[in-house]
N, C-alpha and C. Protein backbone atom coordinates (compact mmCIF):
# COMPACT_ATOMS: atom_id res chain seq x y z
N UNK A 1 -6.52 70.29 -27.02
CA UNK A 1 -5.87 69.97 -25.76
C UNK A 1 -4.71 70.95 -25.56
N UNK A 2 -4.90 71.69 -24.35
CA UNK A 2 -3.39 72.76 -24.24
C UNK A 2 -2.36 72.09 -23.95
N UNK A 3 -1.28 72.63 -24.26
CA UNK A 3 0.48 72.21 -23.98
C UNK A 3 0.33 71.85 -22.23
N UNK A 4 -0.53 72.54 -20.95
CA UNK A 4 -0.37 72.22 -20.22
C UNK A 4 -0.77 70.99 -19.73
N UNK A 5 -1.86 70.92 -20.23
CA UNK A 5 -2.94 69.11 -20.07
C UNK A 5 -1.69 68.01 -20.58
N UNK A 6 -0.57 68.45 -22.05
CA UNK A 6 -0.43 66.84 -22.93
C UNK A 6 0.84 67.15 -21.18
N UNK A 7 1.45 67.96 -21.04
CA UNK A 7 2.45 68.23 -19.68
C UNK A 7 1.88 67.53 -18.64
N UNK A 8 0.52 67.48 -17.87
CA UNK A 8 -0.19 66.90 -16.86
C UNK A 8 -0.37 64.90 -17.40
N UNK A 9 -0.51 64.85 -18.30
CA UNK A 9 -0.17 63.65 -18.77
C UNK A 9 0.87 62.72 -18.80
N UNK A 10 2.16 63.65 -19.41
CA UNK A 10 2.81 62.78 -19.60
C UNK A 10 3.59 63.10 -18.02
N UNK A 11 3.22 63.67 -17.50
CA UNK A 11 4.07 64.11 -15.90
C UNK A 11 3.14 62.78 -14.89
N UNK A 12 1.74 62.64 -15.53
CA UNK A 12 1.29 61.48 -14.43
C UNK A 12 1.65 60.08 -15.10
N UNK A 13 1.70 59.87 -16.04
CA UNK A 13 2.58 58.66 -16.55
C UNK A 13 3.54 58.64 -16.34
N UNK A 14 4.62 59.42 -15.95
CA UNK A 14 5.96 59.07 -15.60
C UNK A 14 5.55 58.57 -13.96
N UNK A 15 4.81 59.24 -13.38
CA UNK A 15 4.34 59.16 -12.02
C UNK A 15 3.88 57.69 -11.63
N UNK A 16 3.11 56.85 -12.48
CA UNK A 16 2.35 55.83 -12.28
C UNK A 16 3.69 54.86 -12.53
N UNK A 17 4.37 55.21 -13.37
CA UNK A 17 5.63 54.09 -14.17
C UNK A 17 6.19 53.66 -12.77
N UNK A 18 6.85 55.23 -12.30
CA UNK A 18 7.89 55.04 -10.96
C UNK A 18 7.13 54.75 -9.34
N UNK A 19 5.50 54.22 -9.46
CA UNK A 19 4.98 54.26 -8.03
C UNK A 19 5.35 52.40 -8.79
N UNK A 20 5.30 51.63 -9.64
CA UNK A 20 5.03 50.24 -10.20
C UNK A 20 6.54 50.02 -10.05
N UNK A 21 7.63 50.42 -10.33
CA UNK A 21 9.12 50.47 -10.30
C UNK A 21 9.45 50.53 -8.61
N UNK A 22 8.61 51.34 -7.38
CA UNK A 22 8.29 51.00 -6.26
C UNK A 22 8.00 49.68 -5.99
N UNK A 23 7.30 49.24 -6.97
CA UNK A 23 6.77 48.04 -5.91
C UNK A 23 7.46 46.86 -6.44
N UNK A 24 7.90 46.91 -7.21
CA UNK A 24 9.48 46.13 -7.51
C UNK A 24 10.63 45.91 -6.57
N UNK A 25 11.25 47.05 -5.96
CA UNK A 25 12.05 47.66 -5.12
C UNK A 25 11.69 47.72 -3.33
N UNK A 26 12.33 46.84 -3.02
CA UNK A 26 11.93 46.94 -1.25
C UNK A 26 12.51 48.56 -0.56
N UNK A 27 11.34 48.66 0.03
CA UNK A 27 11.65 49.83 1.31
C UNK A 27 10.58 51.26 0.31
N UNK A 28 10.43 52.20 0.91
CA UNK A 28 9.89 53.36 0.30
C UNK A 28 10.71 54.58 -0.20
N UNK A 29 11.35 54.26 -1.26
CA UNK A 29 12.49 55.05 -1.54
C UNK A 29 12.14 56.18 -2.77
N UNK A 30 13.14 56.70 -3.05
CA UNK A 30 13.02 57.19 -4.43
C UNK A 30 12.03 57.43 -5.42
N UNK A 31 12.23 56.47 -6.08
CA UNK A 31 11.05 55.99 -6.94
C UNK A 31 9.68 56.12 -6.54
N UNK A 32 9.31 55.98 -5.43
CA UNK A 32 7.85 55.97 -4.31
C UNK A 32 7.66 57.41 -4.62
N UNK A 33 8.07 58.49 -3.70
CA UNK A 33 8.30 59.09 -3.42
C UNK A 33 8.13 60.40 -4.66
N UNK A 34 8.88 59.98 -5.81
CA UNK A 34 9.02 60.43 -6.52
C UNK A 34 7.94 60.68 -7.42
N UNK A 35 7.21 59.16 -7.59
CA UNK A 35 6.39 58.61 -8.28
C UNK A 35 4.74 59.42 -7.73
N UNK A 36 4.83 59.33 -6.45
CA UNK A 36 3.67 60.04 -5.51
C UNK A 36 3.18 61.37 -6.09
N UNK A 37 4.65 61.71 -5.77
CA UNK A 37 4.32 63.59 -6.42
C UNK A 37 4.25 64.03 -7.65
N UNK A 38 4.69 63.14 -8.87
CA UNK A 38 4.25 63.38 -9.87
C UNK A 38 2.86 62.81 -10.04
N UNK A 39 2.17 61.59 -9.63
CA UNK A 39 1.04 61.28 -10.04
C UNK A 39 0.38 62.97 -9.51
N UNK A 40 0.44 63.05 -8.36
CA UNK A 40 -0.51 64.53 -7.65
C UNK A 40 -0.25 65.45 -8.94
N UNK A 41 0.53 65.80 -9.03
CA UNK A 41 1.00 66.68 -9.94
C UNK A 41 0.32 66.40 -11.60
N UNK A 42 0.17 65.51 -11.96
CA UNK A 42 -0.46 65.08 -12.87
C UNK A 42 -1.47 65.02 -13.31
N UNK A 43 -2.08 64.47 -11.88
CA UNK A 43 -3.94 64.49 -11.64
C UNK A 43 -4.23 66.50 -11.60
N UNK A 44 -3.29 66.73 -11.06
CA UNK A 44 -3.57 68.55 -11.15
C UNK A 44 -3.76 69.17 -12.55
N UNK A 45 -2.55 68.67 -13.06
CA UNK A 45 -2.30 69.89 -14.45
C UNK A 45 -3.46 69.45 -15.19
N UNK A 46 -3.40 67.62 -15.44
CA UNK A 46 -4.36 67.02 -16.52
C UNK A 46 -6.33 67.94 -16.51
N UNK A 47 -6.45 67.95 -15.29
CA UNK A 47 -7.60 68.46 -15.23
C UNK A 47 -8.07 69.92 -15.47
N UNK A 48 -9.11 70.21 -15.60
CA UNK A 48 -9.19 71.50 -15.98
C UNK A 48 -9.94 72.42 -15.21
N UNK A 49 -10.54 71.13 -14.52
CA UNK A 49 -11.30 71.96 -13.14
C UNK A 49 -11.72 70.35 -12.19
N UNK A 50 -12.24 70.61 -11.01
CA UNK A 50 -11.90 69.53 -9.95
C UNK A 50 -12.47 69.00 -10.65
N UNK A 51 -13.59 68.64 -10.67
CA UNK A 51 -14.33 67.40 -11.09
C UNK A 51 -13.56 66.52 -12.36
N UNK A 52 -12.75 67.37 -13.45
CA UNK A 52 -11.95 66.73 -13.97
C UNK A 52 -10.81 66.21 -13.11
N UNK A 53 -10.26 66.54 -12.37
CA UNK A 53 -9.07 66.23 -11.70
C UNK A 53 -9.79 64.94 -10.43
N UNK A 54 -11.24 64.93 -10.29
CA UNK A 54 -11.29 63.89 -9.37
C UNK A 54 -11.46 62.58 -10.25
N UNK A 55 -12.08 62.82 -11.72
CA UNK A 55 -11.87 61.85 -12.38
C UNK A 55 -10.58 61.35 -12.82
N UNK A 56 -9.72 61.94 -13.02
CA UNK A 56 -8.22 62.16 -13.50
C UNK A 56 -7.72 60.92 -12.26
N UNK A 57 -7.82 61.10 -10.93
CA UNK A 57 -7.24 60.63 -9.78
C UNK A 57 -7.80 59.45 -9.54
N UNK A 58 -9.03 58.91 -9.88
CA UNK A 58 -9.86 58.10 -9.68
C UNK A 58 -9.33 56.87 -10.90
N UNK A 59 -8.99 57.08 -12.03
CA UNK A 59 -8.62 56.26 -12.59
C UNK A 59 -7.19 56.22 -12.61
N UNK A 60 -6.59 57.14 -12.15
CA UNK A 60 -5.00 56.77 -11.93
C UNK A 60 -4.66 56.12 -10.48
N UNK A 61 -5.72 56.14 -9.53
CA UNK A 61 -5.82 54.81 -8.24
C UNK A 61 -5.90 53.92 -8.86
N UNK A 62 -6.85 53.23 -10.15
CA UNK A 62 -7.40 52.38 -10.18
C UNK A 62 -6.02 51.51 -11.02
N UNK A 63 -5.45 52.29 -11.64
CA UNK A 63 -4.22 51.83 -12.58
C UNK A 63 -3.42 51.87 -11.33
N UNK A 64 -2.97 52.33 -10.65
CA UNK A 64 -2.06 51.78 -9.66
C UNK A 64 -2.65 50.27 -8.85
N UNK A 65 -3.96 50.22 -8.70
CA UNK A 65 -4.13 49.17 -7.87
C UNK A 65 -4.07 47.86 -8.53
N UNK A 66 -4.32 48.50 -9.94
CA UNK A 66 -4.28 47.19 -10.98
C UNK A 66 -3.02 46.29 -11.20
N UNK A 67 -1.95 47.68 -11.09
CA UNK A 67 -0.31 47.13 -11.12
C UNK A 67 0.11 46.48 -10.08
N UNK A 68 -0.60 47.03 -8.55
CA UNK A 68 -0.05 46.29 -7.63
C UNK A 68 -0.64 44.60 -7.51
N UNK A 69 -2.09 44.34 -7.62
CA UNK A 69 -2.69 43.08 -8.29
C UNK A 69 -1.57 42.21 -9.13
N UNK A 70 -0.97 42.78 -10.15
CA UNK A 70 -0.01 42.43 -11.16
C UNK A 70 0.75 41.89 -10.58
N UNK A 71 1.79 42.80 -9.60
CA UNK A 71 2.97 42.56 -9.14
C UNK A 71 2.55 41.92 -8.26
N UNK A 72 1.43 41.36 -7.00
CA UNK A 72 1.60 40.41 -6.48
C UNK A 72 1.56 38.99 -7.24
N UNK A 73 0.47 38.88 -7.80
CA UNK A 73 0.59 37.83 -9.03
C UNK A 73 1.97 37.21 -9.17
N UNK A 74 2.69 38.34 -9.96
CA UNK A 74 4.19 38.03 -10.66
C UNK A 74 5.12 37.58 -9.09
N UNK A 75 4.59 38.41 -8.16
CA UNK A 75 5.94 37.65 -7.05
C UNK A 75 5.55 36.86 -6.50
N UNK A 76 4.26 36.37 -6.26
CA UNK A 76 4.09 34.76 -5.75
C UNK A 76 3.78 33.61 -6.94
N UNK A 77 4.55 33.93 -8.12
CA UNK A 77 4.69 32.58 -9.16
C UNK A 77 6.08 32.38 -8.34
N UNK A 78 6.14 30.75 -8.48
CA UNK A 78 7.67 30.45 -8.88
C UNK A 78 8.89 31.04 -9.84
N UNK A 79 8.29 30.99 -10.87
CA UNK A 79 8.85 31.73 -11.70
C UNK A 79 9.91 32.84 -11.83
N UNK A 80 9.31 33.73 -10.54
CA UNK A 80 9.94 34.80 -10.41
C UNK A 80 10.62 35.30 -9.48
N UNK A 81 12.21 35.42 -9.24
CA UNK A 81 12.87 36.08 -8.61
C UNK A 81 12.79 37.27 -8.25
N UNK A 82 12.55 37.09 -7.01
CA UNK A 82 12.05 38.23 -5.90
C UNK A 82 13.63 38.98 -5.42
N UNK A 83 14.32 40.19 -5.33
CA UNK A 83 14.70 40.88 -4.26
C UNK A 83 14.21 40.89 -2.94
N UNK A 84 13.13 40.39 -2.74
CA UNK A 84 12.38 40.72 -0.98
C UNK A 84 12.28 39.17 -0.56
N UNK A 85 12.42 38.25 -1.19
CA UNK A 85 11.95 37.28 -0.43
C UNK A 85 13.31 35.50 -0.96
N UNK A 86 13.14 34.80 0.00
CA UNK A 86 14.33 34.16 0.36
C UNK A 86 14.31 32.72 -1.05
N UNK A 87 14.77 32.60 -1.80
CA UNK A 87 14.17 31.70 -2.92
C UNK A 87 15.22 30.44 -2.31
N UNK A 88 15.74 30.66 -1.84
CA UNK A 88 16.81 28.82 -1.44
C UNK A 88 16.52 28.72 -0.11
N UNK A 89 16.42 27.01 -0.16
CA UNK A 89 16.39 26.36 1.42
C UNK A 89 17.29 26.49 2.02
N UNK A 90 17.16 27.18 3.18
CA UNK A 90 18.36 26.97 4.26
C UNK A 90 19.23 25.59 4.41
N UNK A 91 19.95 24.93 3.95
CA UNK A 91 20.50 23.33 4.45
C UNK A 91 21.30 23.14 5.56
N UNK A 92 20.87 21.88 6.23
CA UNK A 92 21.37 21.29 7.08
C UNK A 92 20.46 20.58 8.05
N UNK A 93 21.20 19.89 8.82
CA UNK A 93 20.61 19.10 9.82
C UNK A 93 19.92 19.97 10.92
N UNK A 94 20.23 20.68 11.36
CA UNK A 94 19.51 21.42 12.52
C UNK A 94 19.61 23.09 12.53
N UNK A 95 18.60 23.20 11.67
CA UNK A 95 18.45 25.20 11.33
C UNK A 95 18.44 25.63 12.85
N UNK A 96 17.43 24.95 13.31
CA UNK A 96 16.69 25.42 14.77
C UNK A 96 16.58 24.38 15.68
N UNK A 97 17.64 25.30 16.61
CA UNK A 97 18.09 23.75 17.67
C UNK A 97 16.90 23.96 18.67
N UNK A 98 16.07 22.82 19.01
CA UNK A 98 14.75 22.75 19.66
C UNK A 98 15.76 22.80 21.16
N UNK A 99 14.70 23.36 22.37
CA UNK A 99 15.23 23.16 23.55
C UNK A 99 15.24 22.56 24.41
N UNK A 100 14.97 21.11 23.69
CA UNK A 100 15.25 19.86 24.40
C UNK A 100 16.65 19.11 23.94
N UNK A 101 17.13 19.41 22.97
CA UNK A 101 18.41 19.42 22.55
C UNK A 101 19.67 20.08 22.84
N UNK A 102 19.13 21.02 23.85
CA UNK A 102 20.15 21.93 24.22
C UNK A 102 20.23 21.37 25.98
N UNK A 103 19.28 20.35 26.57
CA UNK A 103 19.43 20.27 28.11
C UNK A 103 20.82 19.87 28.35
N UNK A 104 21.75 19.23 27.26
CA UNK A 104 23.07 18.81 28.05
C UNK A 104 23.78 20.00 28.35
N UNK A 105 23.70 20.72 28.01
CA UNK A 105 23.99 22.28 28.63
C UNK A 105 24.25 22.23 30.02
N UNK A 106 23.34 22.09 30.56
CA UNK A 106 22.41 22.55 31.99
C UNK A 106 23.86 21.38 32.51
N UNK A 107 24.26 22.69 34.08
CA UNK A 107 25.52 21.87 34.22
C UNK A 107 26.83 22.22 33.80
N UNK A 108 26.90 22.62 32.61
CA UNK A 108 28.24 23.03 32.25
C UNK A 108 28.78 24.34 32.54
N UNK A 109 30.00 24.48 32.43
CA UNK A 109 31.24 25.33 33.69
C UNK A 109 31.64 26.25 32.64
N UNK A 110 31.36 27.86 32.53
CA UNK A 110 32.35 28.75 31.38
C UNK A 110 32.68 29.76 32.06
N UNK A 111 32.62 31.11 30.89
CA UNK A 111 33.13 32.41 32.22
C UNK A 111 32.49 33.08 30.79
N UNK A 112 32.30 33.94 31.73
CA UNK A 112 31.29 35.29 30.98
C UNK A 112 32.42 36.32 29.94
N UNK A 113 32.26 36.53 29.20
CA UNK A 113 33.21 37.03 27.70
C UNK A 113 32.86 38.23 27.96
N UNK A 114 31.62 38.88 28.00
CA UNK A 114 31.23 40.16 28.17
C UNK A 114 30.33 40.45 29.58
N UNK A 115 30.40 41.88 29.89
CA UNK A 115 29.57 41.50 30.83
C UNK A 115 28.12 41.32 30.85
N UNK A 116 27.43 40.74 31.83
CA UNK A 116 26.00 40.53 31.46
C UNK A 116 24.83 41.27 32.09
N UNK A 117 23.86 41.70 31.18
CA UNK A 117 23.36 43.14 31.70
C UNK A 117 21.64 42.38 31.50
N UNK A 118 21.00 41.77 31.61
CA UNK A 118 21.68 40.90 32.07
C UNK A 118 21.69 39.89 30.98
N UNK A 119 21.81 40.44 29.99
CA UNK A 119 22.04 39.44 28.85
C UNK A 119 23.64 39.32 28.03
N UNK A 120 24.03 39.30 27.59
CA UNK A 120 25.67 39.02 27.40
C UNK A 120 26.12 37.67 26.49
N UNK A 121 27.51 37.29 26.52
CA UNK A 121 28.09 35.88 25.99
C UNK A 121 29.12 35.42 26.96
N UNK A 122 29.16 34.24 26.76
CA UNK A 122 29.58 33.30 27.57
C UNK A 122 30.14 32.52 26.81
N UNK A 123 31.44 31.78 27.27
CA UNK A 123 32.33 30.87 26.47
C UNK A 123 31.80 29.24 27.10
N UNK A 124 32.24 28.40 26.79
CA UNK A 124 31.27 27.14 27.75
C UNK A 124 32.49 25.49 26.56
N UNK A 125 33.12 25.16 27.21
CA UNK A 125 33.88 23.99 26.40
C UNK A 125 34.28 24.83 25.18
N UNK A 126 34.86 25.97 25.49
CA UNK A 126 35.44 26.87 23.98
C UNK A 126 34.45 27.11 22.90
N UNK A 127 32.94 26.97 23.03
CA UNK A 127 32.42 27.53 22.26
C UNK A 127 31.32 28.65 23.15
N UNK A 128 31.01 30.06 22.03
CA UNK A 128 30.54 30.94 22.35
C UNK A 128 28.77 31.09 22.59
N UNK A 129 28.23 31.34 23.19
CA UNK A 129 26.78 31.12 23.22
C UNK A 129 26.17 32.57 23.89
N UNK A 130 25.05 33.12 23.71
CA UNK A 130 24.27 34.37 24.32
C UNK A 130 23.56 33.57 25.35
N UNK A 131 24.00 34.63 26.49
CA UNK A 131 23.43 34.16 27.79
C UNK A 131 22.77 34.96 28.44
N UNK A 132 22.26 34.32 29.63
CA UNK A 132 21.34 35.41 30.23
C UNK A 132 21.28 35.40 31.55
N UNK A 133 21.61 36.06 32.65
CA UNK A 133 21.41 35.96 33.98
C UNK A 133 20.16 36.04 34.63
N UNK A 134 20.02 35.60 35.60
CA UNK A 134 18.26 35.84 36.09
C UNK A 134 18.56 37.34 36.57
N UNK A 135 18.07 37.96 35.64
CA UNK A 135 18.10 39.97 35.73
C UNK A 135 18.73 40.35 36.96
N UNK A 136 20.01 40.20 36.75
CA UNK A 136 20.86 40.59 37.61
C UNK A 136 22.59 40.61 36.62
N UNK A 137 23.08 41.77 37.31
CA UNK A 137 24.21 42.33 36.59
C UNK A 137 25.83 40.87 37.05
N UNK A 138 26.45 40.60 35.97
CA UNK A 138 27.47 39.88 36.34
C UNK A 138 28.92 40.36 35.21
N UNK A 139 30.29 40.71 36.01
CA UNK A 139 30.71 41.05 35.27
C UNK A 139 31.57 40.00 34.48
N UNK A 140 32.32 40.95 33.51
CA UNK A 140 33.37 39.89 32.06
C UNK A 140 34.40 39.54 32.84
N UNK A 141 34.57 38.07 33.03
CA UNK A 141 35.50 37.15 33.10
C UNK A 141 35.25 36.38 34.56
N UNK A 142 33.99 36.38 34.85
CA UNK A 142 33.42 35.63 35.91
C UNK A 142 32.79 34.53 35.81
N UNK A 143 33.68 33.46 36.13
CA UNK A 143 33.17 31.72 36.03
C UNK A 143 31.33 31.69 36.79
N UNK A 144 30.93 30.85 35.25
CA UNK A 144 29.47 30.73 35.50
C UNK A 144 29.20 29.31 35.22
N UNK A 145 27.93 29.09 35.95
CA UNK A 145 27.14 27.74 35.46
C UNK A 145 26.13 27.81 34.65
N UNK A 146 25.47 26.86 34.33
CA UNK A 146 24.48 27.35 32.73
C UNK A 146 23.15 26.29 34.57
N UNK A 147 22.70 27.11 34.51
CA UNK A 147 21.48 26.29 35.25
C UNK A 147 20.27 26.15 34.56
N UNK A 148 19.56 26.70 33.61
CA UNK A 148 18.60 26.07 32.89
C UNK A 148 18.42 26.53 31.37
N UNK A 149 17.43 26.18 30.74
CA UNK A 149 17.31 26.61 28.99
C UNK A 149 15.48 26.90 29.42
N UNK A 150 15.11 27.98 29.43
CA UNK A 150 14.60 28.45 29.13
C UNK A 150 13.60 29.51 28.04
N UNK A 151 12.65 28.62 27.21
CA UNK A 151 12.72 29.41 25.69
C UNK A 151 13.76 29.73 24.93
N UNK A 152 14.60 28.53 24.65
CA UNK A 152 16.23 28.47 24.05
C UNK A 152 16.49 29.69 24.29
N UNK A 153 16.53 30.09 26.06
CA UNK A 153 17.60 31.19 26.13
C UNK A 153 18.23 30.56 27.39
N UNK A 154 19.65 30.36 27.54
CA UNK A 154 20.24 29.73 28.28
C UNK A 154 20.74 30.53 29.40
N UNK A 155 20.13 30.26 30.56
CA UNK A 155 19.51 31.13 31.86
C UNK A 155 21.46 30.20 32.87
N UNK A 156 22.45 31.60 33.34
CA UNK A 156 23.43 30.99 33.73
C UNK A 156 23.06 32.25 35.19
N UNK A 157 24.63 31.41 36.23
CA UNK A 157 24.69 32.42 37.21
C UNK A 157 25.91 32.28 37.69
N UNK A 158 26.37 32.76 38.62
CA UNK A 158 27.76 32.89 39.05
C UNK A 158 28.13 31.62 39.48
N UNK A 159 29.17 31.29 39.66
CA UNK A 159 29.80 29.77 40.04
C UNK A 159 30.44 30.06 41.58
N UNK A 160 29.95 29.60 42.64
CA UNK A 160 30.83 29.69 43.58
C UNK A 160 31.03 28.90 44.26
């Protein structure tokens, strides 16, 4: 075996380590990236002519697909603490205020905080809420009414 092949080896094993260290790691960073071009690089040197190098590539897919198999496994046990995914319940009484809970709204008197383009905030009994005009421009510090809830988006307009 030449010095360049045990080089194509241990250059696609470092390659396969850091595409599995990817899939650990959220987003396509570094490691991905890194990991990519050494496997190529690996599957190149290791071979000695294509047909070696398509076998070379063919089982270094197959070891990557095996790891990713793995790592889904390992991140949908309980067991295992994920970076990508949310392991505690949100608490409380109302995560998601339904928009039948929000009709006492409808009616109430504020003034626009920013202006509304036509979406914006609105102050309403001293608390702050995202509002929305029926697509029409209204500017900051103009007394509004909240006239309906619409797909919990609270549809206001000028007060006059």
């Amino acid at each position: 075996m030449e010095a360049i092949q045990i080089l194509g080896i241990v250059v696609l094993v470092i390659g396969i380590l850091l595409i599995g260290i990817e899939f650990y790691m959220p987003g396509f960073g570094v490691p991905g990236i890194t990991g990519t071009i050494c496997t190529a690089a690996g599957v190149y040197l290791t071979g000695k002519d294509t047909s070696q190098r398509i076998i070379v590539g063919i089982i270094a897919i197959v070891i990557v697909a095996v790891m990713l198999v793995i790592s889904i496994i390992v991140f949908s046990s309980k067991n295992f603490k994920s970076p990508m995914k949310l392991d505690t319940d949100l608490k409380g009484k109302n995560v998601f205020i339904e928009e039948q809970d929000m009709e006492y709204l409808i009616g109430k008197q504020g003034v626009a905080i920013t202006d509304l383009r036509p979406a914006g905030k609105g102050e309403f009994d001293g608390v702050t809420f995202d509002i929305f005009s029926a697509n029409y421009f209204i500017k900051k510090d103009t007394k509004l009414i909240i006239t309906a809830i619409d797909n919990n988006k609270i549809m206001v307009k000028e007060e006059k």
